[in-house]
Protein backbone atom coordinates (compact mmCIF):
# COMPACT_ATOMS: atom_id res chain seq x y z
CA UNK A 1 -19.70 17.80 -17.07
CA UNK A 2 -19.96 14.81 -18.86
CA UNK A 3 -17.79 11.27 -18.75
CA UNK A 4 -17.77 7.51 -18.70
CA UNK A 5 -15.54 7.32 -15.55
CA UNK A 6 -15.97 9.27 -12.33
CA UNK A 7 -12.63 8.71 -10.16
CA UNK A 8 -12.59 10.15 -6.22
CA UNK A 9 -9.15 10.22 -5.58
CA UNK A 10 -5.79 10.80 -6.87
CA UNK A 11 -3.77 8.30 -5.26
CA UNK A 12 -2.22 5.59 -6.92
CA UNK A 13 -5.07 3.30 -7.60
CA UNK A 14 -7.25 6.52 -9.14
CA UNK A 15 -4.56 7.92 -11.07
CA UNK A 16 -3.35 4.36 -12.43
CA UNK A 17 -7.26 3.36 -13.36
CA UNK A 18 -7.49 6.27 -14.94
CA UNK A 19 -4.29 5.82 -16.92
CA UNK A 20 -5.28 2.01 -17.77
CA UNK A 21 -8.76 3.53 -18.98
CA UNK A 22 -7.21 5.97 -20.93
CA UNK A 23 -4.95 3.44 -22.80
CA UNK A 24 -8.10 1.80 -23.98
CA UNK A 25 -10.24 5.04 -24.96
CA UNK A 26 -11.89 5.58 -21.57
CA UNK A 27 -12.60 9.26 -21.05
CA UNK A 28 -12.62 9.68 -17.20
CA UNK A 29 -11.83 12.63 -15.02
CA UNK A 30 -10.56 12.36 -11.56
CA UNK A 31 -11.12 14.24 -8.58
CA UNK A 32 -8.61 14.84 -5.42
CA UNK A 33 -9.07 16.82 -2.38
CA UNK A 34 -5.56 17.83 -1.49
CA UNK A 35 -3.35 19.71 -4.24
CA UNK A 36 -0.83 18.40 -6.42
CA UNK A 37 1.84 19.80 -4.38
CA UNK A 38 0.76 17.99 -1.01
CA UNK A 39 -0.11 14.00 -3.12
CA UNK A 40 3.36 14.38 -4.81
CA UNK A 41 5.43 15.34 -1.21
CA UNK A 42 3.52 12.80 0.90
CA UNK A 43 6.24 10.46 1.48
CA UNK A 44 5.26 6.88 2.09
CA UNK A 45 6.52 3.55 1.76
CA UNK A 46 6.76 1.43 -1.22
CA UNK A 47 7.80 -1.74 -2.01
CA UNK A 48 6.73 -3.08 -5.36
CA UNK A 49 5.80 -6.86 -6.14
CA UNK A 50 6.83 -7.83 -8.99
CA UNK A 51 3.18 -8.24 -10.69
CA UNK A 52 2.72 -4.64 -10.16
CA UNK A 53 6.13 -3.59 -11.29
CA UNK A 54 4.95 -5.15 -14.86
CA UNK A 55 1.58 -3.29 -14.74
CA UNK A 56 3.37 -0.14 -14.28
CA UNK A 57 5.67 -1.10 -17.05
CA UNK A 58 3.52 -2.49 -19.51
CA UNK A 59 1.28 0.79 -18.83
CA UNK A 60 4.31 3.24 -19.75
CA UNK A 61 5.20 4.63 -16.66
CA UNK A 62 7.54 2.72 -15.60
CA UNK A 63 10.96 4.40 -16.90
CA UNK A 64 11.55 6.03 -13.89
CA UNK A 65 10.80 3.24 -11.36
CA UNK A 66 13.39 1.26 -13.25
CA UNK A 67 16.27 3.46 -13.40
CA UNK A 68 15.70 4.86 -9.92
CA UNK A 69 14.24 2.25 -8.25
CA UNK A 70 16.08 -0.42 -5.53
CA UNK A 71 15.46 -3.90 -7.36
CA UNK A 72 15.93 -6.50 -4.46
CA UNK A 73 16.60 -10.46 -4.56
CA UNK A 74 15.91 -10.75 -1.06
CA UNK A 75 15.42 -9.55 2.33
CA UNK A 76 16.71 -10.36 6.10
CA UNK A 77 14.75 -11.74 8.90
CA UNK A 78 16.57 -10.69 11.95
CA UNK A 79 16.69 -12.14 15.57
CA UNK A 80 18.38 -13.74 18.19
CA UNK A 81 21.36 -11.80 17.43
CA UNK A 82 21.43 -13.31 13.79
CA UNK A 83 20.28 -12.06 10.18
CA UNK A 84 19.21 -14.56 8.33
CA UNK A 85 18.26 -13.65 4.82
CA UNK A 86 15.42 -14.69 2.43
CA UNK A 87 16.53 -15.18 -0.82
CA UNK A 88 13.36 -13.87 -2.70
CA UNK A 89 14.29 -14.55 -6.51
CA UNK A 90 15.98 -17.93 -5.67
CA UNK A 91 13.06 -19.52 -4.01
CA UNK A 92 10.42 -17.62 -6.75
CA UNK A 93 11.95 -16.53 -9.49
CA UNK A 94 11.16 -12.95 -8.87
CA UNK A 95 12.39 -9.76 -7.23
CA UNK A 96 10.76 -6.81 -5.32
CA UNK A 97 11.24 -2.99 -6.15
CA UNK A 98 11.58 -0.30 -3.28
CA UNK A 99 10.50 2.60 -4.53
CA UNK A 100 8.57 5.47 -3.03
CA UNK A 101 4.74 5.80 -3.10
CA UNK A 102 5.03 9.39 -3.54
CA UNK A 103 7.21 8.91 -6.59
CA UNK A 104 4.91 6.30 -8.27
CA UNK A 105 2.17 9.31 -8.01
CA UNK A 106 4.79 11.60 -9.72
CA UNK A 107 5.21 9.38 -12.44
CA UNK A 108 1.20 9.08 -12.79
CA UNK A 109 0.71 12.62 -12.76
CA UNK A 110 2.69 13.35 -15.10
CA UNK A 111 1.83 10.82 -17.41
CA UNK A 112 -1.87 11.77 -16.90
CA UNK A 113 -1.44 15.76 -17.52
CA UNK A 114 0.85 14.55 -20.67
CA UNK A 115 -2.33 12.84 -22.44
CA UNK A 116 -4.41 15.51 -21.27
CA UNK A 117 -6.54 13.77 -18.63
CA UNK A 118 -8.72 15.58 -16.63
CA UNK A 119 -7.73 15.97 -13.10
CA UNK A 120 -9.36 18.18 -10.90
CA UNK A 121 -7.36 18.94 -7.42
CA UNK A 122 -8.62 20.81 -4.30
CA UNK A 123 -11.53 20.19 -4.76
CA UNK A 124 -14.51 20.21 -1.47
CA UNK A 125 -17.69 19.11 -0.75
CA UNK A 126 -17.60 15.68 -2.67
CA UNK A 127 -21.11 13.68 -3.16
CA UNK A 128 -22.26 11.21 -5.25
CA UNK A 129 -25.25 10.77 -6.26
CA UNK A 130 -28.15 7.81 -7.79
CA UNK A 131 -24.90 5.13 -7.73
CA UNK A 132 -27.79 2.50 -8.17
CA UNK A 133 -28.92 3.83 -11.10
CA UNK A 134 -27.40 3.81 -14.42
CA UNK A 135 -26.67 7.35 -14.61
CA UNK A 136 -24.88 8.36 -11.42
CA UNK A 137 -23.09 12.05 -10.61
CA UNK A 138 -21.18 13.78 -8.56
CA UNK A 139 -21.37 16.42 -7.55
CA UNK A 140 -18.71 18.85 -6.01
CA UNK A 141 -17.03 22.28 -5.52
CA UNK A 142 -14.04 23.56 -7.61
CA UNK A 143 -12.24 26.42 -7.24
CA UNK A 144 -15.33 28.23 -5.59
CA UNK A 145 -17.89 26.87 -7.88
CA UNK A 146 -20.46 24.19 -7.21
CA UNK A 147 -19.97 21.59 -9.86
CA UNK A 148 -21.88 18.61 -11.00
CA UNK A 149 -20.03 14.88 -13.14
CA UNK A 150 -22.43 12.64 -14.63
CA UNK A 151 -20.98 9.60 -15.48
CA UNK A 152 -21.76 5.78 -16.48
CA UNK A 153 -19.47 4.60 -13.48
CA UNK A 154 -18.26 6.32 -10.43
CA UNK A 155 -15.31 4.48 -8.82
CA UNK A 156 -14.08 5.20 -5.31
CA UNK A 157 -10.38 5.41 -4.70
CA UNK A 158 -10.62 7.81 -1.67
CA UNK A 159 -8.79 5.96 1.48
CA UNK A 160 -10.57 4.88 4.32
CA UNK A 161 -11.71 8.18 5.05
CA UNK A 162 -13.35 9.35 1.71
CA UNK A 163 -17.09 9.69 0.58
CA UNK A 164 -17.26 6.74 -1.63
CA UNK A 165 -17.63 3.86 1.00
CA UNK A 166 -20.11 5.75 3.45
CA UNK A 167 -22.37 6.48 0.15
CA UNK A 168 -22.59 2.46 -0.43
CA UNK A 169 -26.18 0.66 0.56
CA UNK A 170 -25.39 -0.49 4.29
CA UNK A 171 -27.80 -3.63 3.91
CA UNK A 172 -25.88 -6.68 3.55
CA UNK A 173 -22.67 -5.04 4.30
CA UNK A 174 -20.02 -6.79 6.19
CA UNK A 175 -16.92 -4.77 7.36
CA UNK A 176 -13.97 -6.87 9.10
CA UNK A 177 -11.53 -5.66 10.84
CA UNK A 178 -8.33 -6.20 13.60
CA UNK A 179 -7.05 -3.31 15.95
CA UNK A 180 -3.20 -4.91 16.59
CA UNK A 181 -2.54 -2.81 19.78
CA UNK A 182 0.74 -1.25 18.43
CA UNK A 183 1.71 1.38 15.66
CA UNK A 184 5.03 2.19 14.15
CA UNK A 185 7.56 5.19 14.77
CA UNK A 186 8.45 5.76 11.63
CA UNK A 187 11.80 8.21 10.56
CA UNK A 188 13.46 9.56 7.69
CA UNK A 189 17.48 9.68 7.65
CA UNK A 190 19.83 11.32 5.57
CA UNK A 191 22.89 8.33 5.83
CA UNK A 192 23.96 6.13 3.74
CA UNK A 193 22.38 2.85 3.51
CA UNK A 194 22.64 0.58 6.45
CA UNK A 195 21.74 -2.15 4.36
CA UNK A 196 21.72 -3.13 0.72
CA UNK A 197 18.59 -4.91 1.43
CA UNK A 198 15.64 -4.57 3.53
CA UNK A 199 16.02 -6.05 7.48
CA UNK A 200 12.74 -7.40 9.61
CA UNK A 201 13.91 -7.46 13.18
CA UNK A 202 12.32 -9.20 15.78
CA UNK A 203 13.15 -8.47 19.31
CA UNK A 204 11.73 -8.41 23.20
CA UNK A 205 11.44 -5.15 22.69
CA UNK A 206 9.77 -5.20 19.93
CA UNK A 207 9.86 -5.12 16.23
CA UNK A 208 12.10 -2.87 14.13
CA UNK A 209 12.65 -2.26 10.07
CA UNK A 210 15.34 -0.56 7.96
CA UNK A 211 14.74 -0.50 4.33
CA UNK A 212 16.41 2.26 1.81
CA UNK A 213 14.49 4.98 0.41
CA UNK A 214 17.55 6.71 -1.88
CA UNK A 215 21.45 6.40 -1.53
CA UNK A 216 21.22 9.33 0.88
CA UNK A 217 18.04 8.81 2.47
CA UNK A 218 16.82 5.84 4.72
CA UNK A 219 12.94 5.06 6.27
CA UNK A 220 13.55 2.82 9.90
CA UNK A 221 10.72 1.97 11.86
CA UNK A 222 10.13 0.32 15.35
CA UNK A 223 7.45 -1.00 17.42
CA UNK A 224 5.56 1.76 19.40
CA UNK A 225 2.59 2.58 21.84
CA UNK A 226 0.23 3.99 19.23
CA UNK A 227 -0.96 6.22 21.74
CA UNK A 228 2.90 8.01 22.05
CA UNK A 229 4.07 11.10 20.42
CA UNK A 230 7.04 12.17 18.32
CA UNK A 231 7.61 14.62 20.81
CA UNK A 232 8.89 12.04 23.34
CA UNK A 233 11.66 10.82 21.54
CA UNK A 234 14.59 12.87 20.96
CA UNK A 235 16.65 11.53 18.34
CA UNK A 236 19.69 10.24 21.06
CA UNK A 237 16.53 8.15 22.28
CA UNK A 238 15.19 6.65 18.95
CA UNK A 239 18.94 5.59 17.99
CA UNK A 240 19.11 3.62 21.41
CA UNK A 241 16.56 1.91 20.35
CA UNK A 242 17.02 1.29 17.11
CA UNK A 243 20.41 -0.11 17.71
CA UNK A 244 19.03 -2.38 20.58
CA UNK A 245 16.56 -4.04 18.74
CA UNK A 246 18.67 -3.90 15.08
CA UNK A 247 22.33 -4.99 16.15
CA UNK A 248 23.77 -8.37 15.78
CA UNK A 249 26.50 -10.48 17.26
CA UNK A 250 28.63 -9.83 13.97
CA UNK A 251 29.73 -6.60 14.73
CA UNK A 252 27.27 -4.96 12.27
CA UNK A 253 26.05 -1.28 13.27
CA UNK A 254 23.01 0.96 12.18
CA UNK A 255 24.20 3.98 9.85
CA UNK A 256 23.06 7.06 11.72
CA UNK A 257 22.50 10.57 10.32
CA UNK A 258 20.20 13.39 10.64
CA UNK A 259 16.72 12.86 11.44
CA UNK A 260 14.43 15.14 9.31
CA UNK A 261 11.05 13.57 9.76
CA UNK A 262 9.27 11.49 12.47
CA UNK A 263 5.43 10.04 12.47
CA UNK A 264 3.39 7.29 14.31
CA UNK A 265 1.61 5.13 12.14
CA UNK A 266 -1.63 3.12 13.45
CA UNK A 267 -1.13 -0.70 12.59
CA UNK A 268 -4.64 -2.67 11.78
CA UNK A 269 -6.66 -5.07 8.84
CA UNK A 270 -10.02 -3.76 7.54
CA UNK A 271 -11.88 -5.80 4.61
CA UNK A 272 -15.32 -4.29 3.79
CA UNK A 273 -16.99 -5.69 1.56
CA UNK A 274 -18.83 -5.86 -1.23
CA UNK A 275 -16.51 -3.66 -3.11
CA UNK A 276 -19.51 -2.64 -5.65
CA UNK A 277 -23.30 -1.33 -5.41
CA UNK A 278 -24.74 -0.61 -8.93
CA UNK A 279 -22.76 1.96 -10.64
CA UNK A 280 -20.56 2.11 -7.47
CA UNK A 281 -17.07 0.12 -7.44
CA UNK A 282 -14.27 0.47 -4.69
CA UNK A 283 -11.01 0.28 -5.20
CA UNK A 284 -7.28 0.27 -3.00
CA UNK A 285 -7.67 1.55 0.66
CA UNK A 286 -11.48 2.31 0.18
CA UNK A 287 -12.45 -1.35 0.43
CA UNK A 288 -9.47 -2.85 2.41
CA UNK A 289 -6.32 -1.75 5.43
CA UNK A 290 -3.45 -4.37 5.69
CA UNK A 291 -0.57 -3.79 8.15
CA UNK A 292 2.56 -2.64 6.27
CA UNK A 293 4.78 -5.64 7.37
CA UNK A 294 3.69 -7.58 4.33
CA UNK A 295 4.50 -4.66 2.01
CA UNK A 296 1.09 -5.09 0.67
CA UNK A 297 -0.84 -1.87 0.63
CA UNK A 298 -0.14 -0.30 -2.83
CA UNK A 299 -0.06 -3.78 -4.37
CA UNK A 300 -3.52 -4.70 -3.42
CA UNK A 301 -4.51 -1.00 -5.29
CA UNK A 302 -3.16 -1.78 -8.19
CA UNK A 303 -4.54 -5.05 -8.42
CA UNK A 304 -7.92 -3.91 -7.56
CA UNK A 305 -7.76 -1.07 -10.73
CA UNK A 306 -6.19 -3.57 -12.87
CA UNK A 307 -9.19 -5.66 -12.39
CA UNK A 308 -11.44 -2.79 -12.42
CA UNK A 309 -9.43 -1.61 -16.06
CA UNK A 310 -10.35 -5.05 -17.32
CA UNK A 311 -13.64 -4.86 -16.74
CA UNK A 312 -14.56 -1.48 -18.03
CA UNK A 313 -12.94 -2.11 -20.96
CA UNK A 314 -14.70 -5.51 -21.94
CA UNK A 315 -18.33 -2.97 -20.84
CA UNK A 316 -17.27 -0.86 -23.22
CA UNK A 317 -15.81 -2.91 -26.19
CA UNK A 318 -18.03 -5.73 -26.28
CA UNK A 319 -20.86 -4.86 -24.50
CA UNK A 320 -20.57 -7.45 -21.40
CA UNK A 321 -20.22 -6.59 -17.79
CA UNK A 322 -19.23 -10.11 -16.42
CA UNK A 323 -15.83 -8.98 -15.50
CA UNK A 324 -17.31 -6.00 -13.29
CA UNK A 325 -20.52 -8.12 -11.93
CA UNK A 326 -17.28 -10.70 -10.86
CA UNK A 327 -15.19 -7.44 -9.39
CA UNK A 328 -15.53 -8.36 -5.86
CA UNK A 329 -15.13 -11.69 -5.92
CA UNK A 330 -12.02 -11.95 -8.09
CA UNK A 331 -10.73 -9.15 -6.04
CA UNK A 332 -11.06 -10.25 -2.53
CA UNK A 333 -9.31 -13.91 -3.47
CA UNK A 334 -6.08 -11.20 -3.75
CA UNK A 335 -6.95 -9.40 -1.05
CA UNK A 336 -7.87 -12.28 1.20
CA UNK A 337 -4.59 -13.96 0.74
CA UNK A 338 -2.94 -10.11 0.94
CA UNK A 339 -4.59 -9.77 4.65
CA UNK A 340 -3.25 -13.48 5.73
CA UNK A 341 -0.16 -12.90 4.63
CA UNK A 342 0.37 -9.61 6.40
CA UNK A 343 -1.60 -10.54 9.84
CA UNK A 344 1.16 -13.47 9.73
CA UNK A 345 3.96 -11.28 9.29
CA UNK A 346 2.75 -8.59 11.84
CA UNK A 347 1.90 -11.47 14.90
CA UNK A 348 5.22 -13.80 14.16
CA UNK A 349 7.40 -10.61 14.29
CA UNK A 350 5.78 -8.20 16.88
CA UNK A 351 5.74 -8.49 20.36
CA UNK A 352 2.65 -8.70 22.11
CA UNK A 353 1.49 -7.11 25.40
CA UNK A 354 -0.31 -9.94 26.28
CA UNK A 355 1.39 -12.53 25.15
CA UNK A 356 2.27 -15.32 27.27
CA UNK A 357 5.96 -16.59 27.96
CA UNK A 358 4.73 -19.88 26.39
CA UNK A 359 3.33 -17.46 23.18
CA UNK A 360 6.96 -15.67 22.81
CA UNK A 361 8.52 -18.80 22.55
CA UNK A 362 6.17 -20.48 19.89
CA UNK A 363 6.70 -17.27 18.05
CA UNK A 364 10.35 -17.61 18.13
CA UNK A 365 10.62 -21.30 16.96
CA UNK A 366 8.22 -20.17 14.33
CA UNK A 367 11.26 -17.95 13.02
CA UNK A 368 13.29 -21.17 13.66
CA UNK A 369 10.82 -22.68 11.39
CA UNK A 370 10.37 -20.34 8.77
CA UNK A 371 14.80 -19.81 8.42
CA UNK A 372 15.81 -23.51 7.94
CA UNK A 373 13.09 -24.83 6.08
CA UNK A 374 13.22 -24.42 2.57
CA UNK A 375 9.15 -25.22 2.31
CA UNK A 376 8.57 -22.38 4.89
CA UNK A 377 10.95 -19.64 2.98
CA UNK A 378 9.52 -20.55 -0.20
CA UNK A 379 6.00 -20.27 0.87
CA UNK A 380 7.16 -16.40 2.74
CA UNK A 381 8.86 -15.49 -0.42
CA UNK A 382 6.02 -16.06 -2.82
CA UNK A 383 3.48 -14.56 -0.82
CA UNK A 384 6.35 -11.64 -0.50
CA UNK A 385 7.15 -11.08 -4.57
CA UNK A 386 3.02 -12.03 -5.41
CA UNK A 387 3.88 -15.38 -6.64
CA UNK A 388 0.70 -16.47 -6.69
């Protein structure tokens, strides 16, 4: 086979690059591991900025996401028995989107097989191959048959786990990272909403989230041992929780409802960079990890392709490869900022094992702080929306 854009990876920043490239008269195929079935029922979180919602939009796939998406103004920062809220589009402008991860691959997909693109799922035994030269391959097996992609550019959009960062030179490499100690129990609820907007909750015994997936169907999360298992916590036991470290002194109660799905999530920040080796680029969780407290994750993808979109296109139309020689540098300014901004989040609104009485408190008037001073929201919120 034969194309100008080798893709590993049908998440969201592999289907949307491909997408962008196709708007410009990129051929590209992409390939995927898991099946269509499993990327389009893995539910995860997904909470749009509002630089990404116009990507999506200005690409064409957007319809959905706008009729059957949550647009929010704002958000609450919970503690001390009080919900304060953070009034995102009167401090920026802008709003935020909750809509599902899953469902922004849906809309991809679809849009994708409707222009004919080529992607290839299931498929094994992923390699890549002379990334430094200016003819690079992969190569890979497809429906029992060894196969072989020669392409001008192979672009890695595989997760932390794929091929394409592993295959990059390791001289003059630098990989950082932060390990936070905690994860997240994270569980899905049919109920109706607790809250029209999204709730951060800090408390002694940790932090705690509600945001809305659907009218019927709710994601809350609290603070965990990452080491625990689902299987310790019976649902009477998570709802104890939850309510202890959600519930106000206004009366105001957690919607309960039937739990149908429960998972630990690690929390950490990983930056590796460069993000490019010759023909090599990397793009979304490949390159980078934030925490999900900033909301950041699926942002930073998009970004990265959008970037990556630009440049192929200005290779191909004009001739020039500044944009893509520039790739990592432009990139990790977002990404940079991305990784503050969540660490912050993550350390002012988790509780620490470690942490000293004197550390609790600071972390507490830093709430204070951020709450009643208009500076402090505004600078949250516009890290929050992407106002930057």
């Amino acid at each position: 086979m034969r194309t100008q854009v080798a893709i590993i990876g049908a998440g969201p920043a592999g289907l949307l690059l491909s997408h962008l490239l196709h708007l410009n008269g990129i051929e590209s195929v992409v390939l995927e591991s898991r099946s269509r079935e499993d990327i389009e029922a893995t539910i995860r979180a997904g909470v749009l900025e509002q630089g990404t919602m116009d990507i999506l939009k200005n690409a064409g796939v957007g319809a959905r996401m706008e009729a059957e998406g949550a647009l929010h103004h704002g958000f609450d920062l919970a503690f001390g028995g009080q919900r304060h809220r953070i009034d995102l589009t009167g401090l920026t402008g802008k709003a935020i989107t909750v809509y599902p991860q899953h469902e922004v691959i849906k809309d991809l997909v679809a849009a994708r097989l409707a222009a004919q693109g080529q992607l290839l799922f299931e498929v094994t035994d992923v390699a890549l191959h002379d990334v430094d030269t200016t003819t690079p391959a992969v190569s890979f097996v497809h429906r029992g048959e060894a196969a072989r992609i020669e392409a001008d550019f192979v672009i890695g959009c595989d997760g932390y786990h794929g091929v394409a960062r592993p295959a990059m030179p390791q001289q003059g490499r630098q990989d950082f990272q932060r390990n936070y100690g905690f994860g997240w129990f994270g569980i899905l609820v049919e109920s109706a909403p607790s809250s029209e907007e999204l709730i951060y909750a800090q408390h002694e015994r940790g932090f705690a989230l509600i945001s809305t997936r659907t009218p019927t169907i709710q994601r809350l999360y609290f603070q965990c041992d990452p080491a625990d298992h689902v299987d310790n916590w019976s649902d009477d036991r998570i709802w104890a929780e939850l309510h202890t470290r959600l519930e106000n002194n206004d009366g105001w109660r957690v919607n309960e409802g039937r739990i149908f799905q429960k998972n630990i999530i690690g929390m950490r920040s990983f930056v590796s960079t460069p993000m490019q080796a010759g023909r090599l680029f990397l793009a979304g969780d490949s390159a980078h990890i934030v925490p999900p407290t900033g909301a950041k994750g699926m942002n930073l993808a998009v970004s990265d392709v959008n970037l990556l979109a630009q440049g192929l296109e200005q290779f191909y139309r004009d001739g020039r490869d500044e944009r893509l020689q520039g790739y990592t540098a432009a990139a990790l300014k977002r990404i940079w900022r991305a990784e503050y901004f969540s660490w912050w989040m993550t350390s002012m609104l988790h509780t620490f094992a470690d942490a000293t009485p004197f550390e609790r408190e600071v972390r507490r008037a830093e709430l204070e702080c951020v709450v009643s001073s208009r500076a402090m929201s505004t600078a949250l919120a516009e890290n929050y929306v992407g106002a930057f």
